[in-house]
C-alpha atoms as a PDB file:
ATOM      1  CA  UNK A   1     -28.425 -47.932  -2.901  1.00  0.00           C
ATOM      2  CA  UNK A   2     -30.296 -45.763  -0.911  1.00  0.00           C
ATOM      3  CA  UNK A   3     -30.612 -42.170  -3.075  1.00  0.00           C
ATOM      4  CA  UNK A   4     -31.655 -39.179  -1.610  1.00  0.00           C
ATOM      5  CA  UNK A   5     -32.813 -36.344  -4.168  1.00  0.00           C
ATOM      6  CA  UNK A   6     -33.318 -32.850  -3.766  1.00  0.00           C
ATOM      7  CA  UNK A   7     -36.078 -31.004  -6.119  1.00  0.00           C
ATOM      8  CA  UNK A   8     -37.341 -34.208  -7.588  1.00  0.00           C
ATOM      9  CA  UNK A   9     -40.987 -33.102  -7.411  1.00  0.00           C
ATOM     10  CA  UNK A  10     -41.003 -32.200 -11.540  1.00  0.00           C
ATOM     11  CA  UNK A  11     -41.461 -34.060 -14.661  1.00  0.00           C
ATOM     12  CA  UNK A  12     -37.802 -35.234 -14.796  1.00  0.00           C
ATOM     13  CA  UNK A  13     -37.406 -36.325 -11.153  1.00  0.00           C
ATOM     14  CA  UNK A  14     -40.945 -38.419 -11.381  1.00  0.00           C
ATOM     15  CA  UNK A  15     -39.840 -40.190 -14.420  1.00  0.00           C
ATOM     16  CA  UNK A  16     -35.999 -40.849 -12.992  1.00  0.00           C
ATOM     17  CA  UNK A  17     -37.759 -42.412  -9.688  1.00  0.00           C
ATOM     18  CA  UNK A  18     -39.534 -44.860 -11.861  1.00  0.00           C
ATOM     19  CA  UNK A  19     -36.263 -46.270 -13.243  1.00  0.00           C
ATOM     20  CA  UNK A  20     -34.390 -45.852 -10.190  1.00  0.00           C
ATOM     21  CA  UNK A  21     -37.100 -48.112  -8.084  1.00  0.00           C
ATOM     22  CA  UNK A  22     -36.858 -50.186 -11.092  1.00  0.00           C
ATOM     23  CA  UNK A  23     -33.188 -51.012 -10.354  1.00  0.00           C
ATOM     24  CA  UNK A  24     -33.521 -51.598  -6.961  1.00  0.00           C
ATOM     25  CA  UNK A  25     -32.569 -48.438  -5.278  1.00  0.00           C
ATOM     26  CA  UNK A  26     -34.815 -46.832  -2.213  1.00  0.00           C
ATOM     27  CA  UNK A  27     -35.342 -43.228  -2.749  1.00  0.00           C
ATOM     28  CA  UNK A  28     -35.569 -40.303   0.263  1.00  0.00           C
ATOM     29  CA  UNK A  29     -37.045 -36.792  -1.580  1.00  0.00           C
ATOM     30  CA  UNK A  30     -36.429 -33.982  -0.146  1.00  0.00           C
ATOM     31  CA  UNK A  31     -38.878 -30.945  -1.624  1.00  0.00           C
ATOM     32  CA  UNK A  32     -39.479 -27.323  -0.430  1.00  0.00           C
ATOM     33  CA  UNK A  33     -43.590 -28.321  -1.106  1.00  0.00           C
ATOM     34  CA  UNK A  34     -43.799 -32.289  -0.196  1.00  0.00           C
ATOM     35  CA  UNK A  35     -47.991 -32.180  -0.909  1.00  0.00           C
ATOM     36  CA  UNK A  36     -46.822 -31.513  -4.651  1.00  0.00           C
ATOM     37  CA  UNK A  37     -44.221 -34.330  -4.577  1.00  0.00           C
ATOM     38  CA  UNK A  38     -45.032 -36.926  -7.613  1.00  0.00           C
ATOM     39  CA  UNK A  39     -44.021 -40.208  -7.024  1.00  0.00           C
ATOM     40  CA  UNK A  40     -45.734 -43.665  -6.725  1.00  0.00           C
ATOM     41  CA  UNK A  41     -42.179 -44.689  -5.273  1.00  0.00           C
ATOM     42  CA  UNK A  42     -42.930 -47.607  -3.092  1.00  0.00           C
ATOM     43  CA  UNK A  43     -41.936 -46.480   0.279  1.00  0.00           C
ATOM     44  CA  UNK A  44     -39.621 -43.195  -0.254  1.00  0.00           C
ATOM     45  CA  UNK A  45     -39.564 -40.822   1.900  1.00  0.00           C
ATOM     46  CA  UNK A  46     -40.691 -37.272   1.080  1.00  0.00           C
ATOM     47  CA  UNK A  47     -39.265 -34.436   3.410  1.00  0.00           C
ATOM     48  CA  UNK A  48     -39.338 -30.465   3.825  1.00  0.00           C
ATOM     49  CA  UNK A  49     -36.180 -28.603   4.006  1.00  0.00           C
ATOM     50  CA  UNK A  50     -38.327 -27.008   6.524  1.00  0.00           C
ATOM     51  CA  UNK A  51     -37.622 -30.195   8.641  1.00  0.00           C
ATOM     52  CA  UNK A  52     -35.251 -30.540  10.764  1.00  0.00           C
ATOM     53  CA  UNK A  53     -35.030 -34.128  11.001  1.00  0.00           C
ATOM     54  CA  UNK A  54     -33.337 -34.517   6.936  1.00  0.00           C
ATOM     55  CA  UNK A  55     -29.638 -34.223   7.702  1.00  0.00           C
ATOM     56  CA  UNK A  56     -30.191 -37.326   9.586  1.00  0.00           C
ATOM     57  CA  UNK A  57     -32.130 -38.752   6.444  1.00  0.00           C
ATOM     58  CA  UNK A  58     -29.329 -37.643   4.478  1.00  0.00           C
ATOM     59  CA  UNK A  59     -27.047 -39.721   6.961  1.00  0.00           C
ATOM     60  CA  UNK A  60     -28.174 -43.004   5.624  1.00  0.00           C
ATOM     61  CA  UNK A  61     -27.737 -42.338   1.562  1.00  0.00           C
ATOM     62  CA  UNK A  62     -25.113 -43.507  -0.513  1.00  0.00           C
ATOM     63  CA  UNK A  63     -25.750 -40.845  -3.007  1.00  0.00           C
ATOM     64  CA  UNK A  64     -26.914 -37.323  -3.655  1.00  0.00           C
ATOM     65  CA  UNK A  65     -29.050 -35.868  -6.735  1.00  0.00           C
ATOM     66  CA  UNK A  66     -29.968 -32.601  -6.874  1.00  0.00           C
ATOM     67  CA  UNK A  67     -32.142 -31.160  -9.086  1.00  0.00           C
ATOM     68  CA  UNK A  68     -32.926 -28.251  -7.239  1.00  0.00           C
ATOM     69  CA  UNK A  69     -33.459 -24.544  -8.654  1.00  0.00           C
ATOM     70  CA  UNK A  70     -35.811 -22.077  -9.244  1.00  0.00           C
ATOM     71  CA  UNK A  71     -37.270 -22.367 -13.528  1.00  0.00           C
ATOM     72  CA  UNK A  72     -35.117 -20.447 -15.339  1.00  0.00           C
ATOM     73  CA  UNK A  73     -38.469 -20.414 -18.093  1.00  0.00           C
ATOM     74  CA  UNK A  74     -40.981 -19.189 -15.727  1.00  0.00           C
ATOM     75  CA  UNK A  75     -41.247 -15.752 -16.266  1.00  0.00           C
ATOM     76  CA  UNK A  76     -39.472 -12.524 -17.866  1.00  0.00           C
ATOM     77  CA  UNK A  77     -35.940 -12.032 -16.422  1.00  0.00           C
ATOM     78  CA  UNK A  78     -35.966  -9.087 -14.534  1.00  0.00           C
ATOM     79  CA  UNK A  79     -33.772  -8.594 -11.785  1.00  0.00           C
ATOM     80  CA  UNK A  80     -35.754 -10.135  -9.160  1.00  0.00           C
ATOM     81  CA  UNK A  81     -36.185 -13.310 -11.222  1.00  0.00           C
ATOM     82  CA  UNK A  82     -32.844 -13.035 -12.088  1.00  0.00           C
ATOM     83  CA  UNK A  83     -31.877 -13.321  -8.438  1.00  0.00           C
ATOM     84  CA  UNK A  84     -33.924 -15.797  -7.547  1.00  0.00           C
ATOM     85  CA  UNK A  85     -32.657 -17.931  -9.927  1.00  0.00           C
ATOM     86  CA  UNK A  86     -29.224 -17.520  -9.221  1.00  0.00           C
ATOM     87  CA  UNK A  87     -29.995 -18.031  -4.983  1.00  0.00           C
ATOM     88  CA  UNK A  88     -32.248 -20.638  -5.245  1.00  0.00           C
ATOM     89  CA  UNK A  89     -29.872 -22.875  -7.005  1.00  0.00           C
ATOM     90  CA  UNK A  90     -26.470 -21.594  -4.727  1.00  0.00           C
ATOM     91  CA  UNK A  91     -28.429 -21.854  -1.265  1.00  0.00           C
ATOM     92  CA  UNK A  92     -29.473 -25.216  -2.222  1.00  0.00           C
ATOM     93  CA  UNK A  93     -26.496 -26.776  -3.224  1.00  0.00           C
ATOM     94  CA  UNK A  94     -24.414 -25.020  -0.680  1.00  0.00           C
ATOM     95  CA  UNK A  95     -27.069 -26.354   2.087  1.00  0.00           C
ATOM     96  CA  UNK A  96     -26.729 -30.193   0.672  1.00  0.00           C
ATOM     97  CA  UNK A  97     -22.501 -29.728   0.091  1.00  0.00           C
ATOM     98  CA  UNK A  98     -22.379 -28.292   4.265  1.00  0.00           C
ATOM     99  CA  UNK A  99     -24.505 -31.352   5.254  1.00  0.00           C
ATOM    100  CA  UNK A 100     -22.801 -33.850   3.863  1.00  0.00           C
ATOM    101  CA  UNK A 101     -19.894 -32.608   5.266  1.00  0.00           C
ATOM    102  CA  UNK A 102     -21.057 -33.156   8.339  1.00  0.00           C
ATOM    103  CA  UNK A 103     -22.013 -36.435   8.409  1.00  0.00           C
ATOM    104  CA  UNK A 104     -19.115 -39.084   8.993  1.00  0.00           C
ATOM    105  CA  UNK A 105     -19.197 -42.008   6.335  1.00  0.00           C
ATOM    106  CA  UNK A 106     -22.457 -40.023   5.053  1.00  0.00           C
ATOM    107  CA  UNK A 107     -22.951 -39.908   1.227  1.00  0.00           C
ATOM    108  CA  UNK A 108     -19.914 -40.269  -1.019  1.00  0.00           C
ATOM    109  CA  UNK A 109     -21.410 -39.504  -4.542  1.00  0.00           C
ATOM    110  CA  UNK A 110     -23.212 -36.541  -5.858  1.00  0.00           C
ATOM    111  CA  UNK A 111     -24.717 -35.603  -9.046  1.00  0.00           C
ATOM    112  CA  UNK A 112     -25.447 -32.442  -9.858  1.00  0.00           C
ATOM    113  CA  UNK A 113     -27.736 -30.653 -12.142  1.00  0.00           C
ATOM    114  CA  UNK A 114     -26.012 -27.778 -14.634  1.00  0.00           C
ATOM    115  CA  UNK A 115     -27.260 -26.853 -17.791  1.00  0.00           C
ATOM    116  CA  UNK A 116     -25.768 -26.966 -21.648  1.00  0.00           C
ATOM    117  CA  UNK A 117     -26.175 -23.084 -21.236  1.00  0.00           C
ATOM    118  CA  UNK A 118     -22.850 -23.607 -18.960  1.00  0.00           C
ATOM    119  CA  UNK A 119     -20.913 -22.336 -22.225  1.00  0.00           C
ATOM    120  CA  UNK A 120     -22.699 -19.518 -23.739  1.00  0.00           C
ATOM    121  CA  UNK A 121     -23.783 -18.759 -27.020  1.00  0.00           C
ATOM    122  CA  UNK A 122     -21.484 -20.609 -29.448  1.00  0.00           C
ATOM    123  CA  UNK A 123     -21.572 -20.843 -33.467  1.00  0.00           C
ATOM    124  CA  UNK A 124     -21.070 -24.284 -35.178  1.00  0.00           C
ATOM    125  CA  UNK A 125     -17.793 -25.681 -32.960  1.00  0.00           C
ATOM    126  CA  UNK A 126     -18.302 -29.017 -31.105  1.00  0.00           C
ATOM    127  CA  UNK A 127     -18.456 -28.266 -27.797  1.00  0.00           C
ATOM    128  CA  UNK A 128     -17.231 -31.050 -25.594  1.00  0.00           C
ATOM    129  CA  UNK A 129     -16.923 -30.721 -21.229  1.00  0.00           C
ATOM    130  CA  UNK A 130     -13.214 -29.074 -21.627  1.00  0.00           C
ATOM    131  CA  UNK A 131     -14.355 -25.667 -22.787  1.00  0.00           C
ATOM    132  CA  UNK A 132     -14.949 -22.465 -20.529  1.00  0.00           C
ATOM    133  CA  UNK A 133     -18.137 -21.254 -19.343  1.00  0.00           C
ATOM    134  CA  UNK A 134     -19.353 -18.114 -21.468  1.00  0.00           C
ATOM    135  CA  UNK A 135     -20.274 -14.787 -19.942  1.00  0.00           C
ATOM    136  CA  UNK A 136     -23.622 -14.357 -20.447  1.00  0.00           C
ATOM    137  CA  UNK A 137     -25.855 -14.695 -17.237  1.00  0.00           C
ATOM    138  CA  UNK A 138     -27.304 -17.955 -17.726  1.00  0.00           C
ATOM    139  CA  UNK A 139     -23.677 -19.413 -18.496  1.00  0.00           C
ATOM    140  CA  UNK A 140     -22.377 -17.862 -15.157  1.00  0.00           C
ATOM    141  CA  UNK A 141     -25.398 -18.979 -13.281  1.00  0.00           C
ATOM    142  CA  UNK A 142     -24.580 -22.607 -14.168  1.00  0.00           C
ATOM    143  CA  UNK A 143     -20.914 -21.730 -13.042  1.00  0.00           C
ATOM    144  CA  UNK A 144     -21.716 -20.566 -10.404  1.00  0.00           C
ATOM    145  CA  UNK A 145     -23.801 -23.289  -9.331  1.00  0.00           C
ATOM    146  CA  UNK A 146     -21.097 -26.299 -10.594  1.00  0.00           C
ATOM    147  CA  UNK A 147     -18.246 -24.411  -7.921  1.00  0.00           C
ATOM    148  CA  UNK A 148     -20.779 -24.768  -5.053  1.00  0.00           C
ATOM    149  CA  UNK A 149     -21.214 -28.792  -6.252  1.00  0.00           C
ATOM    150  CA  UNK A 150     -17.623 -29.101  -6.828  1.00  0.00           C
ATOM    151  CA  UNK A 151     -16.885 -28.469  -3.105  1.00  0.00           C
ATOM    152  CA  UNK A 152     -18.387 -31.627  -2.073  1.00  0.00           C
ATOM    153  CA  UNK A 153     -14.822 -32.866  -3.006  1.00  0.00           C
ATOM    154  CA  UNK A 154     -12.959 -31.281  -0.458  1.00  0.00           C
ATOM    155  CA  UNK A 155     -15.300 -33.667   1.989  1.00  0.00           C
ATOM    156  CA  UNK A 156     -14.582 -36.898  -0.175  1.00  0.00           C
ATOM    157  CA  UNK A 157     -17.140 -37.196  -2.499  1.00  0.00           C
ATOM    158  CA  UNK A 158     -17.117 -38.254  -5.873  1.00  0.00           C
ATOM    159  CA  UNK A 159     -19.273 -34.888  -7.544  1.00  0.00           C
ATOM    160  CA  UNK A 160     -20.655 -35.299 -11.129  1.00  0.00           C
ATOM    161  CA  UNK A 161     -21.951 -32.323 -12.841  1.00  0.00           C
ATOM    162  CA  UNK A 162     -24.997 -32.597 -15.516  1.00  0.00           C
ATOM    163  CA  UNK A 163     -25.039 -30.149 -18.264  1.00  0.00           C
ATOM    164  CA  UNK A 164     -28.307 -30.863 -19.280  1.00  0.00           C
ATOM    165  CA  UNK A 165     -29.938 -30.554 -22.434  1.00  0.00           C
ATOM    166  CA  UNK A 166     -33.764 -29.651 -23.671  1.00  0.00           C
ATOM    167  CA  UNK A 167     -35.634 -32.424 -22.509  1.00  0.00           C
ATOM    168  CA  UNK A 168     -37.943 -34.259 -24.318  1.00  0.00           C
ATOM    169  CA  UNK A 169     -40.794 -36.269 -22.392  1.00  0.00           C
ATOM    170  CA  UNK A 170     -43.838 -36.803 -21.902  1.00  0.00           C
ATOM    171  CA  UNK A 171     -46.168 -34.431 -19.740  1.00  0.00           C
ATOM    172  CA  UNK A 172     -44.155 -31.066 -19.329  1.00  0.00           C
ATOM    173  CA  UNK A 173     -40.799 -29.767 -20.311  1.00  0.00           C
ATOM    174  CA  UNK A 174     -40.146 -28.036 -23.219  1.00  0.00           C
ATOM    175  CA  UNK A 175     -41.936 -30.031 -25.739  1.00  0.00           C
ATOM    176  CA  UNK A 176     -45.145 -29.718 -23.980  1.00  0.00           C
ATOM    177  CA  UNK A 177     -45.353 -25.993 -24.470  1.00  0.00           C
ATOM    178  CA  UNK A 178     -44.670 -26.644 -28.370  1.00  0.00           C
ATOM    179  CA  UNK A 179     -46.941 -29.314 -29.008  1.00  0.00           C
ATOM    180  CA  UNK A 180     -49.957 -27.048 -29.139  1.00  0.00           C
ATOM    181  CA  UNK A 181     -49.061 -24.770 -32.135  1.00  0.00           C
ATOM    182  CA  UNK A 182     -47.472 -27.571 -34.078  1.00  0.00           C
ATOM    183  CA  UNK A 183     -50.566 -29.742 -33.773  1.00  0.00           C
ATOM    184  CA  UNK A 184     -52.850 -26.805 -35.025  1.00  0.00           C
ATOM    185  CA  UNK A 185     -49.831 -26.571 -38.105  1.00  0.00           C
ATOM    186  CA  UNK A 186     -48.592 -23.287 -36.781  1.00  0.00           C
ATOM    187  CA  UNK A 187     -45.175 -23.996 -35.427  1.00  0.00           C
ATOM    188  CA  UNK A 188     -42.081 -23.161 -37.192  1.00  0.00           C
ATOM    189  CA  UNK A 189     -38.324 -22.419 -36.442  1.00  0.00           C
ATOM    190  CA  UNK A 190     -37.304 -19.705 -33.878  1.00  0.00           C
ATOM    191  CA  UNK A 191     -35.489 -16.451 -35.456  1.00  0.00           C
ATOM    192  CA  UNK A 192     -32.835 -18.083 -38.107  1.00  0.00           C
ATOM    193  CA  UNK A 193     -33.415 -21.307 -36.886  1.00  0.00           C
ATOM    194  CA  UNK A 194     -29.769 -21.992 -37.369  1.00  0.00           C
ATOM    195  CA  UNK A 195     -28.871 -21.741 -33.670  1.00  0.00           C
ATOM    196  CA  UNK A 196     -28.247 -25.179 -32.350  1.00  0.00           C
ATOM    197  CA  UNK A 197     -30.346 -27.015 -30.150  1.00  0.00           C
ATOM    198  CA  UNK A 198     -29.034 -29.337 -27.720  1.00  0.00           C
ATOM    199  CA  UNK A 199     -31.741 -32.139 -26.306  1.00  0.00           C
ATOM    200  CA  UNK A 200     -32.089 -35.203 -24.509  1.00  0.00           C
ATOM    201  CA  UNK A 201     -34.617 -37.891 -24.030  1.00  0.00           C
ATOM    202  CA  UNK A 202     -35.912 -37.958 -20.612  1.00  0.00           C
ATOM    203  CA  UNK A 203     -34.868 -41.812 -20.417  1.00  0.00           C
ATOM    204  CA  UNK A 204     -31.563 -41.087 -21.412  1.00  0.00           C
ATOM    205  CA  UNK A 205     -31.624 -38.260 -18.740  1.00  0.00           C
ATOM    206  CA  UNK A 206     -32.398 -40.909 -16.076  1.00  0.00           C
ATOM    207  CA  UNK A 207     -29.784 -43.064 -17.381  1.00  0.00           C
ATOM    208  CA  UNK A 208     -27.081 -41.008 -17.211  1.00  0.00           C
ATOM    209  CA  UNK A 209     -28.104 -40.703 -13.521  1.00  0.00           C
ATOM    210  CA  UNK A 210     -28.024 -44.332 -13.006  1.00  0.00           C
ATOM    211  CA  UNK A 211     -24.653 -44.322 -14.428  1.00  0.00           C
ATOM    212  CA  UNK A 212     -23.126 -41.473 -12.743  1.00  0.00           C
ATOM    213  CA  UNK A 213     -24.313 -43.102  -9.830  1.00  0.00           C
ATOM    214  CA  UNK A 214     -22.792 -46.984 -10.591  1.00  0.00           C
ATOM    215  CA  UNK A 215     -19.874 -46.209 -12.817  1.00  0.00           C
ATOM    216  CA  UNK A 216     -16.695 -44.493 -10.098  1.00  0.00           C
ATOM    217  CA  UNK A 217     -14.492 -43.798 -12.902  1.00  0.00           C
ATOM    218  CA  UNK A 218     -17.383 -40.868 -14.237  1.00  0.00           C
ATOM    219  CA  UNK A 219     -16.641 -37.527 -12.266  1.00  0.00           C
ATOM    220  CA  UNK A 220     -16.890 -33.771 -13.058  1.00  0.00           C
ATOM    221  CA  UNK A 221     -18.575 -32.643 -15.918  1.00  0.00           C
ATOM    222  CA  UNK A 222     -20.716 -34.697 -18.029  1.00  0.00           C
ATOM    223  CA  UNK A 223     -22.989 -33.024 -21.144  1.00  0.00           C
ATOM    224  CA  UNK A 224     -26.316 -34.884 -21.140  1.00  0.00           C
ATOM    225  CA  UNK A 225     -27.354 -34.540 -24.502  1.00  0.00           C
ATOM    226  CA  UNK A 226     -27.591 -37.112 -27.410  1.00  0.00           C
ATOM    227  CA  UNK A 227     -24.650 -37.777 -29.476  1.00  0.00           C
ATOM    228  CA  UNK A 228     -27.135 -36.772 -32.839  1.00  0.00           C
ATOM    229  CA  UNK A 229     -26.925 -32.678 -32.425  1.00  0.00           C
ATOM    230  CA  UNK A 230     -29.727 -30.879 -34.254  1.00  0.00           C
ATOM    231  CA  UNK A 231     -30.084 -27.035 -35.375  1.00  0.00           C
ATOM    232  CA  UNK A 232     -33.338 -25.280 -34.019  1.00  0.00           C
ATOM    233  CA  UNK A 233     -34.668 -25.776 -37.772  1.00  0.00           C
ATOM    234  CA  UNK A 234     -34.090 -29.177 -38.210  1.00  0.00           C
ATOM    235  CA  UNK A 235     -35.722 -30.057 -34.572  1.00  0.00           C
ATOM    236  CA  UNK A 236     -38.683 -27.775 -36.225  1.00  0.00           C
ATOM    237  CA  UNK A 237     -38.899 -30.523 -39.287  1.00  0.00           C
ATOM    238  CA  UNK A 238     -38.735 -33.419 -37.241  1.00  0.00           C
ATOM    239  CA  UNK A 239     -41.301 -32.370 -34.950  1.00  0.00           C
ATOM    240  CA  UNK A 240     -43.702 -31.762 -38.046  1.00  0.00           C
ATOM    241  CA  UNK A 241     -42.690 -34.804 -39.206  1.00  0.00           C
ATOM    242  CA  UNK A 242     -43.691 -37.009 -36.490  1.00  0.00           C
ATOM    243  CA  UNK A 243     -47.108 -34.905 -35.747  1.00  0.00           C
ATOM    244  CA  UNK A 244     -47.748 -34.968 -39.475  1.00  0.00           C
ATOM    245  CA  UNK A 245     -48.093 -31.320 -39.462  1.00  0.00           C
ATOM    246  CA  UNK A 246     -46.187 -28.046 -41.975  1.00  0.00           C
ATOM    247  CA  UNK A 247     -43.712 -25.757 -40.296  1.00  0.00           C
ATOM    248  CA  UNK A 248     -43.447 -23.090 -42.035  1.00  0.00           C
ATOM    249  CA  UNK A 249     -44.308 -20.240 -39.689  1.00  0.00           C
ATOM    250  CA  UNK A 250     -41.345 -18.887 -37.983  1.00  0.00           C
ATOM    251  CA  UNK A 251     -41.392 -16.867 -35.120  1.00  0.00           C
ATOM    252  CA  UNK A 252     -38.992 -14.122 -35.899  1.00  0.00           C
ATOM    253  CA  UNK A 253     -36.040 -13.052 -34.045  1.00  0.00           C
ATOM    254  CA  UNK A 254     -37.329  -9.141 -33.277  1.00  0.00           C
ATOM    255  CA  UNK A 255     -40.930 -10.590 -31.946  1.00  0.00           C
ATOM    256  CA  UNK A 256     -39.044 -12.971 -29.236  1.00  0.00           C
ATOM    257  CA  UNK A 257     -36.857 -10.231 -28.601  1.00  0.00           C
ATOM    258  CA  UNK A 258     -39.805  -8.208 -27.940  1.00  0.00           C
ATOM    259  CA  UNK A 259     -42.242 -10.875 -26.209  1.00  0.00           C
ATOM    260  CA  UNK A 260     -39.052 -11.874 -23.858  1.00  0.00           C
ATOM    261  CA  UNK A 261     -36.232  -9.784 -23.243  1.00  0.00           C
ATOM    262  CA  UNK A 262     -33.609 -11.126 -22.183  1.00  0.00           C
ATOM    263  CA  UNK A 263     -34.626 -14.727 -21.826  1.00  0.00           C
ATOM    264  CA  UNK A 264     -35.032 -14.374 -25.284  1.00  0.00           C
ATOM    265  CA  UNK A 265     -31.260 -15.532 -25.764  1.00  0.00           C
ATOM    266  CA  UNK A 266     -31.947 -18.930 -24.515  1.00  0.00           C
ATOM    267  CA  UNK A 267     -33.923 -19.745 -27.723  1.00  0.00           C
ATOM    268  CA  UNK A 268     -32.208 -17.719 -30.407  1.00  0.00           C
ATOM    269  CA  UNK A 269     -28.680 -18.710 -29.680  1.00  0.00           C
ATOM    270  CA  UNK A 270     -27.287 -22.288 -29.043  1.00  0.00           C
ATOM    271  CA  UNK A 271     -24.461 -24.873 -28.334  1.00  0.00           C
ATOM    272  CA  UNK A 272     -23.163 -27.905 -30.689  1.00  0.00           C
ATOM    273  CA  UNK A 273     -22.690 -29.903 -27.344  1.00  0.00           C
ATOM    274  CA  UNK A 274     -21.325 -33.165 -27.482  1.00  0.00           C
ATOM    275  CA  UNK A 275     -21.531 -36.378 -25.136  1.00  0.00           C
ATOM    276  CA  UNK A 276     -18.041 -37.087 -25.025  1.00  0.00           C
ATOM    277  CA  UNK A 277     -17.721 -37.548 -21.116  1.00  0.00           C
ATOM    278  CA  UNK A 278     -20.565 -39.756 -21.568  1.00  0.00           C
ATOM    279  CA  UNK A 279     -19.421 -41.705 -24.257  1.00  0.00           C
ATOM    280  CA  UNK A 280     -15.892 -42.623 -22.625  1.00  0.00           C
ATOM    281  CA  UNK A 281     -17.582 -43.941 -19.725  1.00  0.00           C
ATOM    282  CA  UNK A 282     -19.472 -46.756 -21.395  1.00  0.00           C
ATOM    283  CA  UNK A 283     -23.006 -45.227 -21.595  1.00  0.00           C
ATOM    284  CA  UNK A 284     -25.263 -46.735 -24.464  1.00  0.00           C
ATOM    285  CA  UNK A 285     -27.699 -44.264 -25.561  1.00  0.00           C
ATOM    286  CA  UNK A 286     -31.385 -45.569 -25.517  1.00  0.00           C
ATOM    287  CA  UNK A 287     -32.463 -42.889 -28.651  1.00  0.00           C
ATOM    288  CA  UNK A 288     -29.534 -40.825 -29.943  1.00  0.00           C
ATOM    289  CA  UNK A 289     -31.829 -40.198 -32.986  1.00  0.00           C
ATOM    290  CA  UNK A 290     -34.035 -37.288 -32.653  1.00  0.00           C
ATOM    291  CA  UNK A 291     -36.812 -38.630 -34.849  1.00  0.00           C
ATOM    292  CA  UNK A 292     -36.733 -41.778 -32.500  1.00  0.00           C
ATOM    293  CA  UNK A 293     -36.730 -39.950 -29.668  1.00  0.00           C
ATOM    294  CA  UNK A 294     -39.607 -37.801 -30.625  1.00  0.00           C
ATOM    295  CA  UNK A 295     -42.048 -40.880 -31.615  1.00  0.00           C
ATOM    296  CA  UNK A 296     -41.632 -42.697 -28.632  1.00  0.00           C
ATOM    297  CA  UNK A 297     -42.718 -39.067 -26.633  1.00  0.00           C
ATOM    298  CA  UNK A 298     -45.440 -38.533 -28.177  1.00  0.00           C
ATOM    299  CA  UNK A 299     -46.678 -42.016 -28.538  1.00  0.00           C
ATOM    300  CA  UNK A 300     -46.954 -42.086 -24.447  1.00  0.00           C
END
């Protein structure tokens, strides 16, 4: 197919247009900075939303990805961030969704990003793509977000919604900003470490992409995480594990607080998620083992 993708220019949209030219697909990017698009892509196209000319683009896809938003990590959440956030993810969306409505026999499938922060803080239940979104603002960013995606139906498209994960790969993400401090032996859990900690391999990421994008009977919301859940503590001892380092200094609950505000929440309070979506539809999972999943990381 040909695949266009919006806000592919990070470390989870280079690595899913490696295994997407692997099987076969042409790829059109479309990026708000196209100098800072990464891709060795053999022959995509890399576009501006400043141009004009990608609706037509667009026109020639089979399917939509976007991955486009504003990083909910990159910086203290005050209310400008907070907006930007928030509008950088609904003008996006809501730009692609009016497009493709406009283009007769245009794109029929897309996949959208969401995040497993779709449902709030939650305690120990499983928490499979049936429950309600929570209240906090992260959780009603993502639903917010999802009901712009979701309107793509109303123009005949098949719309499957991501709720991604941590995710763990090589050169950026999450891990990268905790490999430092564990290597020198001076990571440790986050507040109780309790708090559950939903992740994903990057490959398993890409895969579920591939698979939203082959398989017609996946639609609406799909949790991209691996089927092995982990607490924030027992992510903390498999990391030292597989780095050979202790754990044992914790970053308490009152310092994050302090250090991050609000944003804090994202790493003091969790979700049990589930793959079940995933699951039903077929999908093997490359490393549904944490352990597994960190080695082959950090061995690349």
């Amino acid at each position: 197919m040909r695949i266009f993708i919006a806000g592919g220019t990070g470390f989870i949209g280079s690595r899913l247009s490696e295994l997407l030219i692997q099987g076969g697909h042409s790829l059109v990017f479309l990026s708000r900075d196209p100098a800072k698009t990464r891709t060795d892509a053999p022959g995509a196209e890399i576009l501006s939303w400043s141009d004009r000319g990608w609706p037509k683009a667009l026109a020639s896809a089979q399917a939509v990805v976007n991955l486009a938003g504003a990083g909910v990590a990159e910086g203290r959440w005050t209310a400008e961030r907070k907006r930007v956030v928030l509008e950088s993810r609904l003008n996006a969306t809501r730009t692609l969704v009016s497009a493709m409505a406009g283009i007769e026999g245009g794109p029929k499938i897309l996949i959208n990003a969401s995040a497993a922060g779709y449902y709030g803080p939650r305690d120990d239940e499983d928490i499979d793509e049936q429950q309600p979104a929570g209240a906090d603002f992260l959780a009603q960013v993502c639903a917010r977000w999802e009901e712009e995606a979701f309107k793509a139906r109303e123009h005949g498209a098949r719309v499957v919604i991501l709720r991604i994960g941590v995710v763990l790969g090589p050169g950026g993400g999450a891990l990268a900003r905790m490999l430092l401090p564990f290597r020198l032996g001076l990571g440790g859990r986050l507040g109780s470490g309790r708090q559950w900690f939903p992740w994903i391999h990057i490959d398993d990421l890409a895969g579920l992409v591939g698979e939203a994008i082959k398989n017609p009977d996946l639609s609406g919301p799909v949790n991209a995480v691996a089927p092995q859940p982990a607490t924030n503590a027992e992510f903390t001892r498999a990391l030292g594990r597989v780095l050979g380092r202790p754990t044992v200094l914790p970053a308490p609950a009152f310092a994050l607080k302090l250090l991050l505000g609000e944003m804090s929440g994202m790493l003091l309070t969790g979700q049990r998620l589930v793959p079940r979506a995933a699951q039903k539809a077929g999908y093997r999972f490359l490393f549904p083992k944490l352990d597994a999943a960190l080695q082959d990381v950090l061995k690349k």
